[in-house]
Protein backbone atom coordinates (compact mmCIF):
# COMPACT_ATOMS: atom_id res chain seq x y z
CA UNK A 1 0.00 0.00 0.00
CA UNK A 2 1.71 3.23 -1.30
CA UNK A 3 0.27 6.38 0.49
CA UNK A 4 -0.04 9.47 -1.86
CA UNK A 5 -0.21 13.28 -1.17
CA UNK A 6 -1.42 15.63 -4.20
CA UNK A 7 -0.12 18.59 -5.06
CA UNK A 8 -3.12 20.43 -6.75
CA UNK A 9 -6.00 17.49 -6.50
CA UNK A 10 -9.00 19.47 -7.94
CA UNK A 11 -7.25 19.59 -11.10
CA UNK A 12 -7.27 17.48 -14.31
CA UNK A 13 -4.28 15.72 -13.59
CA UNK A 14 -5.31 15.92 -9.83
CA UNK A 15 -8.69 14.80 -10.88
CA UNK A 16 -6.98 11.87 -12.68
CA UNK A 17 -4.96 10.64 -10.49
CA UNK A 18 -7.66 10.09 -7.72
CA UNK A 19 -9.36 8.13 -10.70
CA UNK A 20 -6.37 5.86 -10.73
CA UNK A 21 -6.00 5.72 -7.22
CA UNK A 22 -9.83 4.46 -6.96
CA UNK A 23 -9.35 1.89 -9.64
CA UNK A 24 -6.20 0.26 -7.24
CA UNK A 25 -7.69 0.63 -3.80
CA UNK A 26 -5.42 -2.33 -2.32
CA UNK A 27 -2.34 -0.43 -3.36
CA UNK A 28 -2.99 3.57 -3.20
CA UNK A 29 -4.30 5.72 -0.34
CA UNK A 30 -4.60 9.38 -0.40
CA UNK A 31 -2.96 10.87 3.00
CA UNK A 32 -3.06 14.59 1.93
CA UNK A 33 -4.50 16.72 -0.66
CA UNK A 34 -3.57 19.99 -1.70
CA UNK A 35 -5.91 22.80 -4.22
CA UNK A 36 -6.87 26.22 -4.56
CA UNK A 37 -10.16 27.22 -4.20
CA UNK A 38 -12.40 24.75 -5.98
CA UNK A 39 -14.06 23.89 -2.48
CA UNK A 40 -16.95 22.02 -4.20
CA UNK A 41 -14.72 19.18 -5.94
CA UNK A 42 -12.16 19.21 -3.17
CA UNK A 43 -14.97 18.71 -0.51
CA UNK A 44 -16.03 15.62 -2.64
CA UNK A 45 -12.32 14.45 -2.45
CA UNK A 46 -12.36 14.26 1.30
CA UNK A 47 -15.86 12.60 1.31
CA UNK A 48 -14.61 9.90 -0.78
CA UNK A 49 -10.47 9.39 0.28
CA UNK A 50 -10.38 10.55 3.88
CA UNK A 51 -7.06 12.61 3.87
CA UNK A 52 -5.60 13.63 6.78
CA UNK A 53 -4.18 16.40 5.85
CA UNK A 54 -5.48 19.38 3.22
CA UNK A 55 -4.58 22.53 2.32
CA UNK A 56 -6.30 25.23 0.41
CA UNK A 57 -5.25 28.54 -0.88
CA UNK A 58 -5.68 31.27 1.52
CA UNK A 59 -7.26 31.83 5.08
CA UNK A 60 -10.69 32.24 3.81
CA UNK A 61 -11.28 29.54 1.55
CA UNK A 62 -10.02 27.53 4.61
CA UNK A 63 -12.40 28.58 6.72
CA UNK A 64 -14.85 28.57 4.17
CA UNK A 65 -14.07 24.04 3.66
CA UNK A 66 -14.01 24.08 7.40
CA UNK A 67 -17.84 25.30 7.53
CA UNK A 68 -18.45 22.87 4.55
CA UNK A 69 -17.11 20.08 6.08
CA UNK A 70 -19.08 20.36 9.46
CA UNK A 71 -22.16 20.75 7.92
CA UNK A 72 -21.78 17.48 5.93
CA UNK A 73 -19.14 15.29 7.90
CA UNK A 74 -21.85 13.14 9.52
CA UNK A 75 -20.06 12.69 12.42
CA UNK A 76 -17.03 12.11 10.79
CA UNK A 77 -13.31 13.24 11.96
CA UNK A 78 -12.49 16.10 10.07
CA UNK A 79 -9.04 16.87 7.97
CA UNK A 80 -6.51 19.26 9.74
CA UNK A 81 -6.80 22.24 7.54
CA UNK A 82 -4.55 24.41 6.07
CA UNK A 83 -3.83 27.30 3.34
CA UNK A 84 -1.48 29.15 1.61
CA UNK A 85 2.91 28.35 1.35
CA UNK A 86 2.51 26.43 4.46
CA UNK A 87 0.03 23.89 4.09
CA UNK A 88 1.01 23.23 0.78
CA UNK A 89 4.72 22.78 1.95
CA UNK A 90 2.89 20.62 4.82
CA UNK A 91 1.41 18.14 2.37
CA UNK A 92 3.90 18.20 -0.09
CA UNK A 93 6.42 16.61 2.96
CA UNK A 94 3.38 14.92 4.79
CA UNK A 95 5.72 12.45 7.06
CA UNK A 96 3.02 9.16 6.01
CA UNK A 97 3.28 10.07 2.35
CA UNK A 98 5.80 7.49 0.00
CA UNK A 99 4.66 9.44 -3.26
CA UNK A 100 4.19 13.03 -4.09
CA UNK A 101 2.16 13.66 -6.87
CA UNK A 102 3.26 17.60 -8.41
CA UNK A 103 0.09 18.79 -10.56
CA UNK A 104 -0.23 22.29 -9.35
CA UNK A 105 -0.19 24.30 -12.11
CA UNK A 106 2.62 27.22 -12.19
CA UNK A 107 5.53 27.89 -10.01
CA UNK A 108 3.35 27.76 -6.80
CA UNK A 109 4.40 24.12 -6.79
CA UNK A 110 7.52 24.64 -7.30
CA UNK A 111 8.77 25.23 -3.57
CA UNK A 112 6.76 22.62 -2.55
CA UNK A 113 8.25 20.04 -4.71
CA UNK A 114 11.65 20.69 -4.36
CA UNK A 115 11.17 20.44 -0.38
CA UNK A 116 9.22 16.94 -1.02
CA UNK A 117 11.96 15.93 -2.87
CA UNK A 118 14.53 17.52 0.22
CA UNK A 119 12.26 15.52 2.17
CA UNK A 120 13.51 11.99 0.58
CA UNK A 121 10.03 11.71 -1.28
CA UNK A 122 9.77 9.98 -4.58
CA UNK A 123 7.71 12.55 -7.11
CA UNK A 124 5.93 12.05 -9.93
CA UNK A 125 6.29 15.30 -11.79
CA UNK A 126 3.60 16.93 -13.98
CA UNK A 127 4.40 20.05 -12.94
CA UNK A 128 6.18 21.62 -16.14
CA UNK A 129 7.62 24.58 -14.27
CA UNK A 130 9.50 22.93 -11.34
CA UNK A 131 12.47 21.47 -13.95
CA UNK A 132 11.85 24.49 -16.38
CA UNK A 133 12.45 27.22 -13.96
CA UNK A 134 14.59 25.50 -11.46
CA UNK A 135 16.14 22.06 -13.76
CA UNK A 136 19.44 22.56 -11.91
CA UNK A 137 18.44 23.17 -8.49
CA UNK A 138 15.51 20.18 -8.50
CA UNK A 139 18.29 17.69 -9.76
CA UNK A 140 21.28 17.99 -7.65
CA UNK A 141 18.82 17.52 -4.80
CA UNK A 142 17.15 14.62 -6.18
CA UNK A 143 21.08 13.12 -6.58
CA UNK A 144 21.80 14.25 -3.06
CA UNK A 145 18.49 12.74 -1.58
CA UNK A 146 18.64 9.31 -3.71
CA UNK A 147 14.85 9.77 -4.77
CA UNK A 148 12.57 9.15 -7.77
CA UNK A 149 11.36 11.65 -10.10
CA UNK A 150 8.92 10.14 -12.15
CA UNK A 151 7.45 11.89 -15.05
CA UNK A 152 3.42 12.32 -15.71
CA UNK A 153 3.80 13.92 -18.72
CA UNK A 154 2.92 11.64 -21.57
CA UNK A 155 5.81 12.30 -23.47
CA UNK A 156 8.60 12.08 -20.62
CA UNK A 157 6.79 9.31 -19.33
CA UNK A 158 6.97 7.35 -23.10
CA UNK A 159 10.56 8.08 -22.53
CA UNK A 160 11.26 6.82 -19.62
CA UNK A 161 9.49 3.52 -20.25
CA UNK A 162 11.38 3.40 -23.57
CA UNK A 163 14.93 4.41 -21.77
CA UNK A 164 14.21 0.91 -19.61
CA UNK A 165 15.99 -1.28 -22.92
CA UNK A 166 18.99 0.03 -22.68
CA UNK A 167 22.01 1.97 -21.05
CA UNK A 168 22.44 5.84 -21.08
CA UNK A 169 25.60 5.59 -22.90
CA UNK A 170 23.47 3.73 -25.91
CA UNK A 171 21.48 6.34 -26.44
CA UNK A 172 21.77 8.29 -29.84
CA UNK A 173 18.87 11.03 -29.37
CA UNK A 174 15.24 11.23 -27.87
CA UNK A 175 12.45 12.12 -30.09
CA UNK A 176 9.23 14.49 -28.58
CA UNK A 177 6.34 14.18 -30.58
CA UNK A 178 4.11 17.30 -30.59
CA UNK A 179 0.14 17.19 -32.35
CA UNK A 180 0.83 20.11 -34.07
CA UNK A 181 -2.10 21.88 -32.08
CA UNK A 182 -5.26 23.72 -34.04
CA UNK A 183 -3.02 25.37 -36.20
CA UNK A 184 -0.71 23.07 -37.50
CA UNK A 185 -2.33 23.10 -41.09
CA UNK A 186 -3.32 27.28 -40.92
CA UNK A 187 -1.00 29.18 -42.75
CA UNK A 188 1.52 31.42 -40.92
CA UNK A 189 0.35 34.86 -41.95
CA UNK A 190 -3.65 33.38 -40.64
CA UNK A 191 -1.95 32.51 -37.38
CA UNK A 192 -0.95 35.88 -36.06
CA UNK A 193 -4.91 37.70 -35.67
CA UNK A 194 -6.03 33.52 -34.78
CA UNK A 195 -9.00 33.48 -32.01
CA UNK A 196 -8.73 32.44 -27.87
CA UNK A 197 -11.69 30.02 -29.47
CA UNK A 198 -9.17 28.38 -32.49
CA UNK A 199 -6.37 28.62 -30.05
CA UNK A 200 -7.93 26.47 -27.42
CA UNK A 201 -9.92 24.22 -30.26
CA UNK A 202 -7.09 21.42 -29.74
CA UNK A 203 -7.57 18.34 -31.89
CA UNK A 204 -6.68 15.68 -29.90
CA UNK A 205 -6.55 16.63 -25.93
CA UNK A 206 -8.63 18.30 -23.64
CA UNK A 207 -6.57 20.50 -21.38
CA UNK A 208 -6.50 23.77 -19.11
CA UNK A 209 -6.26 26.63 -21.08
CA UNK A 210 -2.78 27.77 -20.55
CA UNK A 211 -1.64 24.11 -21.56
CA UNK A 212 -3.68 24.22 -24.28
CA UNK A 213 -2.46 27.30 -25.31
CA UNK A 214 0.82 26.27 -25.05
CA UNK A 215 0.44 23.30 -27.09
CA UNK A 216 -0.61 26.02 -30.02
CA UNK A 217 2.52 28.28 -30.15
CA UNK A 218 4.29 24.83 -29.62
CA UNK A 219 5.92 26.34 -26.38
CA UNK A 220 5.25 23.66 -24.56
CA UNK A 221 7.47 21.31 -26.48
CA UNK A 222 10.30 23.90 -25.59
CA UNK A 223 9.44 23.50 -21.81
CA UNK A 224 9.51 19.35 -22.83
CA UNK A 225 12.91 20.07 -23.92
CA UNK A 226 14.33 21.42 -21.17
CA UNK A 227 12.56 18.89 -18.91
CA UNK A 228 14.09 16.17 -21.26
CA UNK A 229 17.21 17.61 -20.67
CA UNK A 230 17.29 17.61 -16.89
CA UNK A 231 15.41 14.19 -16.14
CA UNK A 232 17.14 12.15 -18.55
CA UNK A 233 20.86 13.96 -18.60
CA UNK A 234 20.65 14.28 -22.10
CA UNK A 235 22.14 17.28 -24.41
CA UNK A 236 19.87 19.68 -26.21
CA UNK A 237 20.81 19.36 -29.39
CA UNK A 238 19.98 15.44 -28.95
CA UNK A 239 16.74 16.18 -28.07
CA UNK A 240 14.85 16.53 -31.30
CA UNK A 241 11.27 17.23 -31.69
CA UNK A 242 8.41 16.25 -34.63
CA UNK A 243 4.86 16.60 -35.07
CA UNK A 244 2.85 13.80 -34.92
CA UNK A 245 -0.68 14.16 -35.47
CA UNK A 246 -2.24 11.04 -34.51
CA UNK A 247 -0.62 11.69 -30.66
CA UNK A 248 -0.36 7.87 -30.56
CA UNK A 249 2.62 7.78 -30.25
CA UNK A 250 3.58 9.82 -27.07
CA UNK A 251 7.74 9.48 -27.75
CA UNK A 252 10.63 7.71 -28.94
CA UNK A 253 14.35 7.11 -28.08
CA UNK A 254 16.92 6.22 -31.03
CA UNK A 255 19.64 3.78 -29.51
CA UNK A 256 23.18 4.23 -31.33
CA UNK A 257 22.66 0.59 -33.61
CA UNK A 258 19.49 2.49 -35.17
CA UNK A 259 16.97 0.48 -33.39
CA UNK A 260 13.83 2.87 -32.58
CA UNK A 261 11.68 2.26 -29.52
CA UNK A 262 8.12 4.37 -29.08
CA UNK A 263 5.79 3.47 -26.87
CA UNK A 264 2.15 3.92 -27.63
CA UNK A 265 -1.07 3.85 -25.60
CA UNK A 266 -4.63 5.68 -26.17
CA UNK A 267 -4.55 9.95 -25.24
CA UNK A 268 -5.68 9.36 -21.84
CA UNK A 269 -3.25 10.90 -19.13
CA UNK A 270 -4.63 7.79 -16.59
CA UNK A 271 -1.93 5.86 -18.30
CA UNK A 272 0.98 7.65 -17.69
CA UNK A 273 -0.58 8.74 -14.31
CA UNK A 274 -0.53 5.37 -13.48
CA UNK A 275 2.82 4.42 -14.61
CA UNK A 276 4.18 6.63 -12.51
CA UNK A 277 2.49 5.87 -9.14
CA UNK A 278 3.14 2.15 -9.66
CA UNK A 279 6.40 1.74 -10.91
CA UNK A 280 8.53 -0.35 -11.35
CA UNK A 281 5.93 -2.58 -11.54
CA UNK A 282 2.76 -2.56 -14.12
CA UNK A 283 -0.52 -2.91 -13.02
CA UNK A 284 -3.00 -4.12 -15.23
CA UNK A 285 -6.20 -1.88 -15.97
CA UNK A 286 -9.66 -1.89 -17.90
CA UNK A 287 -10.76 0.47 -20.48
CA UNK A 288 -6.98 1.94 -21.23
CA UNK A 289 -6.25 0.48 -24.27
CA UNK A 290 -5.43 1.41 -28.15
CA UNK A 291 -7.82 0.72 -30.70
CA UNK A 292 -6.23 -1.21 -33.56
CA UNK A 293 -9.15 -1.28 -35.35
CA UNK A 294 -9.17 3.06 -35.58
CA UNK A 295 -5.35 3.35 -36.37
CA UNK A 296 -5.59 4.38 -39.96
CA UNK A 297 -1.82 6.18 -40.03
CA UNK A 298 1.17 7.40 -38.62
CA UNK A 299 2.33 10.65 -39.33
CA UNK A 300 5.36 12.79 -39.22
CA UNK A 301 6.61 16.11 -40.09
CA UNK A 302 8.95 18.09 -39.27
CA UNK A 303 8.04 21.46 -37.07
CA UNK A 304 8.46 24.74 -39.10
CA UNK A 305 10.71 27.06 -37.31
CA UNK A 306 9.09 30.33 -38.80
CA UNK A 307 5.60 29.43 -38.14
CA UNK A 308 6.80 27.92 -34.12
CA UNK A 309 8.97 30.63 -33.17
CA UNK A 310 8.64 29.19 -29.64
CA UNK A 311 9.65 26.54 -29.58
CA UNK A 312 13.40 28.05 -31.00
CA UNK A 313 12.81 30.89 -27.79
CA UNK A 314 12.80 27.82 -25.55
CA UNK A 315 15.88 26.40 -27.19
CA UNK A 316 17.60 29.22 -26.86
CA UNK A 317 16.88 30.08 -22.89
CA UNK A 318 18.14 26.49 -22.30
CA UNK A 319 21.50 26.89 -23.76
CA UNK A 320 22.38 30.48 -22.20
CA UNK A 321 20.74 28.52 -18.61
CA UNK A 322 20.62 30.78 -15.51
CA UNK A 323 17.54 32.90 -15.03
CA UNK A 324 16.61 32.51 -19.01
CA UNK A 325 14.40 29.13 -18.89
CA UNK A 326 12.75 30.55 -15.62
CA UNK A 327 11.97 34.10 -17.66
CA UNK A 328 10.49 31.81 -20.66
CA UNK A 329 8.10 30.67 -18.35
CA UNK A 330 7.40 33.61 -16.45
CA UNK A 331 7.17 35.59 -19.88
CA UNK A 332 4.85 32.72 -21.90
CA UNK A 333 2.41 32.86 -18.53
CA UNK A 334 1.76 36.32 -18.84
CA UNK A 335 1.39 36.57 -22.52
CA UNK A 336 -1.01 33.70 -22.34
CA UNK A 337 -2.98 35.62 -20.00
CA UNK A 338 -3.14 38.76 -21.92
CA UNK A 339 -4.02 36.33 -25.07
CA UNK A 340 -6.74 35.32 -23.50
CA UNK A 341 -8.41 38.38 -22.13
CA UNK A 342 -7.79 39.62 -26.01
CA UNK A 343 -4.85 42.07 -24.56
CA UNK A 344 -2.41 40.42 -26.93
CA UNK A 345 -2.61 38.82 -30.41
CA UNK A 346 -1.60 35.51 -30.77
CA UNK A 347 1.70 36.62 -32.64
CA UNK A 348 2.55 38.95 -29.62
CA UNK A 349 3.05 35.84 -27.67
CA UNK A 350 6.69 34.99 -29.03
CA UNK A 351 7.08 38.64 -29.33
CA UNK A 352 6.65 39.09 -25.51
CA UNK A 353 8.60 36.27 -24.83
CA UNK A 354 11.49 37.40 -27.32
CA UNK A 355 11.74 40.96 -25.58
CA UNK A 356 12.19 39.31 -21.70
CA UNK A 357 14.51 36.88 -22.72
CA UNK A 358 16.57 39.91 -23.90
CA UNK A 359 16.05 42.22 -20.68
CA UNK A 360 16.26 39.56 -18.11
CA UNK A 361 19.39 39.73 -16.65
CA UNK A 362 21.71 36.67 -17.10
CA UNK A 363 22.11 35.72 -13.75
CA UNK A 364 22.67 32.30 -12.07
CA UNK A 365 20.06 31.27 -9.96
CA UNK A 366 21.50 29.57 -6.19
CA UNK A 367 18.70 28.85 -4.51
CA UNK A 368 14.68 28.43 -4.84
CA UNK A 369 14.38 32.51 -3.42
CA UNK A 370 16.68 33.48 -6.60
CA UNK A 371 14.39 31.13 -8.77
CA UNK A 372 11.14 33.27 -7.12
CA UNK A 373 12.72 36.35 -7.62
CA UNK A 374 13.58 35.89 -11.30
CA UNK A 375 9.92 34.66 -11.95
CA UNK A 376 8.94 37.92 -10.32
CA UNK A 377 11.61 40.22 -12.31
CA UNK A 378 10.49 38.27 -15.66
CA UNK A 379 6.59 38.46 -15.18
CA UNK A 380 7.26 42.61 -14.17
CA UNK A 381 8.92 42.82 -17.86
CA UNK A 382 6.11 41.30 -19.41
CA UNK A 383 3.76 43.44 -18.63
CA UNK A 384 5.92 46.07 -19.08
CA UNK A 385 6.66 44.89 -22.99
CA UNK A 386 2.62 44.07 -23.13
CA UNK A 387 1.69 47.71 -22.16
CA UNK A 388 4.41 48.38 -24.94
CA UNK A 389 2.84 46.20 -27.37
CA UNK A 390 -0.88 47.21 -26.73
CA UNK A 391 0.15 51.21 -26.78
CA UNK A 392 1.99 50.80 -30.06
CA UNK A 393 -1.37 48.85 -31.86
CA UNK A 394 -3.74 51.55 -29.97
CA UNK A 395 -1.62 54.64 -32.07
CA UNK A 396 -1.58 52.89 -34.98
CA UNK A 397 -5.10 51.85 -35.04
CA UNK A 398 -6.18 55.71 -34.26
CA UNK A 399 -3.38 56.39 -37.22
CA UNK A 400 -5.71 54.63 -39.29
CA UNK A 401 -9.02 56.10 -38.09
CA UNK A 402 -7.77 59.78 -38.72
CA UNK A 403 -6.56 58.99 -42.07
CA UNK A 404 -9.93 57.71 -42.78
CA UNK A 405 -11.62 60.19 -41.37
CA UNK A 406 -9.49 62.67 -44.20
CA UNK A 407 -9.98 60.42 -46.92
C-alpha cells in the first residue's frame, strides 16, 4: 500500500490521479490533498479518500471548507486544515506520504516540490515549471536525496518507459512528438490575428487553457525540452522534436545501432498517471487500451521554425541557462494571460517572450528565493513589454481612423 499526497488534487491531472487511485484501492491511499479554491470538488475528495491532511489557498477559503465540512461530515473526523505556502509545503512533505504527486499548475508548486523531494520523497512530476524554472536546483537535490522523479507527462513518461531497454551511454537522441495543435495546417500569416476560441480548439486533448495554449505556439514542447534535458541527462541538441498528429505515439528514443523504440497507448493521461504511481511494476487496468481497429496512419513532419517561433525561444533560454528558462516561463504565462483576455494577439506571444529573454538579466540562480525572484523580475517585464505592445497597436489603429476620417 503506497500512500499518496497531491499537489493540486481538484485539477485534471489531480482529478486523474484520484481516478487511478480508486481503480487500485489495495495499493494507493490518499494521505493529503492539496488545491486552490475549488471547495466544491475538493470537498467531494475528502468525502470519498479521507485525507488527513489538506490545504487550500488562503485563510478564507479555509475557513470557508471548514464550515463545509461540518455541515456534511456526519459525524465524521475532520481533515486538519490548512492554506497558503505552508500547508502546501505541509502536504507536499506529509511524514506518512511514500509518493508526491506535483500537478499544481505554475511555479506555486515549485517550492513545494523541491522540499518533497529535500524531504527523501519519490515525485511524480507533472508540474512543467519545477524542472523548467529551477532544472538545476531540482536535480542535484534529487542526486543528493537518492529519490525518484517520475514523469506524468505523456511524453517524458513514453521516454522513460522506452529508456528501460537500454544503457544511457546507448542512447543516440530522444524524439518528442508534438500534435501540431489547431493550427498546424493554418498558414503562418492566418496565425498571427487567430482566435482564444481556435487557439484552445485542440484536436486531440482536452486540457487547461494555458496548456492548451501552449500546445498552439508549440511552447510547450520547448518547456519538454528542457525537462528532457534535466530528467534524462541528455544534451539539447539530442533532443529533437516532430509533429505527430495522430498523438499515438507519445515518444521515442533512437539507440546508437538504429533500433527505434516508441511506446504507444490511447490519449488518456490515466496511463501515464498510473505508470508513474506504480512503478517499477505494471498494473494491469480496464478500459486503457489502443484501438487497432481506428489506427488508420502514422504521421510525421517536421516542425516549421518560422511558423513555431517558440519553440526556438525555448531552445535558446536552455543553452544560455541561468535565469533565461525561468523568464520563458514567467514571460509565456503572462502573454497567455493577456491572449486570452484579447490584450495580446496571438503573434505577440513569441514577441513578448522574445523581448524578456533579452532584458532579463543573465544571472545564475543559487537557490529556490533566486528562482522566485527571477519569476517575479520576468513576469514585471512582461507586462511592461505588453503595455508596450498594446500602446503601439492603440496609435496605430487611431493612425488609421484619422486617415480615414481625411480620406
Amino acid at each position: 500500500m503506497k500512500a499518496l499526497a497531491i499537489l493540486g488534487s481538484t485539477g485534471s491531472i489531480g482529478r486523474q490521479t484520484l481516478q487511478v487511485v480508486e481503480s487500485l484501492p489495495e495499493g494507493l491511499r490518499v494521505v493529503a490533498l492539496a488545491a486552490g479554491g475549488n471547495l466544491e470538488e475538493l470537498s467531494g475528495q475528502i468525502a470519498r479518500h479521507r485525507p488527513q491532511v489538506v490545504s487550500v489557498s488562503d485563510a478564507a477559503k479555509a475557513a470557508e471548507l471548514r464550515e463545509r465540512l461540518r455541515d456534511s461530515s456526519s459525524g465524521q473526523p475532520l481533515p486538519e486544515i490548512q492554506h497558503g505556502r505552508d500547508g502546501l509545503l505541509s502536504v507536499a512533505t506529509h511524514p506518512d506520504a511514500d509518493i508526491i504527486v506535483s500537478a499544481a499548475v505554475g511555479v506555486v508548486g515549485l517550492e513545494a516540490t523541491y522540499a518533497a523531494v529535500r524531504a527523501g520523497k519519490r515525485v511524480a512530476l507533472s508540474n512543467k515549471e519545477v524542472l523548467v524554472a529551477a532544472g538545476e536546483l531540482v536535480m542535484a537535490a534529487v542526486k543528493i536525496k537518492g529519490v525518484e522523479l517520475l514523469p506524468v507527462d505523456s511524453e517524458h513518461n513514453a521516454i522513460h518507459q522506452c529508456l528501460r531497454a537500454g544503457r544511457q551511454s546507448e542512447v543516440r537522441r530522444l524524439i518528442l512528438t508534438a500534435s501540431g495543435g489547431p493550427f498546424r495546417r493554418t498558414p503562418t500569416a492566418k496565425m498571427a490575428q487567430a482566435s482564444p476560441e481556435e487557439a484552445l480548439a485542440h484536436p486531440n486533448w482536452r486540457m487547461g487553457k494555458r496548456i492548451t495554449i501552449d500546445s498552439a505556439t508549440l511552447v510547450n514542447k520547448g518547456f519538454e525540452v528542457i525537462e528532457a534535458h534535466w530528467l534524462f541527462g541528455i544534451d539539447s541538441k539530442r533532443i529533437d522534436v516532430v509533429i505527430h498528429p495522430q498523438s499515438t505515439i507519445h515518444s521515442m528514443v533512437e539507440y546508437v545501432d538504429g533500433s527505434i523504440l516508441a511506446q504507444l497507448g490511447p490519449t488518456d493521461m490515466r496511463m501515464p498517471i498510473r505508470y508513474a504511481l506504480t512503478y517499477p511494476e505494471r498494473e494491469a487496468t480496464n478500459g486503457l487500451e489502443l484501438r487497432w481497429e481506428s489506427l488508420r496512419r502514422l504521421d510525421f513532419e517536421r516542425v516549421p521554425p518560422r511558423k513555431f517561433p517558440c519553440l526556438r525561444l525555448a531552445r535558446r533560454a536552455l543553452e544560455e541557462g541561468g535565469a533565461q528558462p525561468c523568464a520563458l516561463n514567467a514571460a509565456d504565462e503572462i502573454a497567455v494571460e493577456a491572449f486570452l483576455e484579447r490584450r495580446l494577439p496571438f503573434s505577440g506571444i513569441a514577441r513578448v517572450i522574445e523581448a524578456v529573454l533579452e532584458r532579463m538579466p543573465k544571472v545564475r540562480l543559487g537557490s529556490i528565493a533566486d528562482v522566485l525572484a527571477a519569476d517575479a523580475e520576468a513576469r514585471r517585464l512582461a507586462r511592461e513589454q505588453i503595455e508596450a505592445q498594446t500602446g503601439a497597436a492603440e496609435k496605430s489603429a487611431a493612425r488609421d481612423s484619422q486617415i480615414d476620417r481625411v480620406q
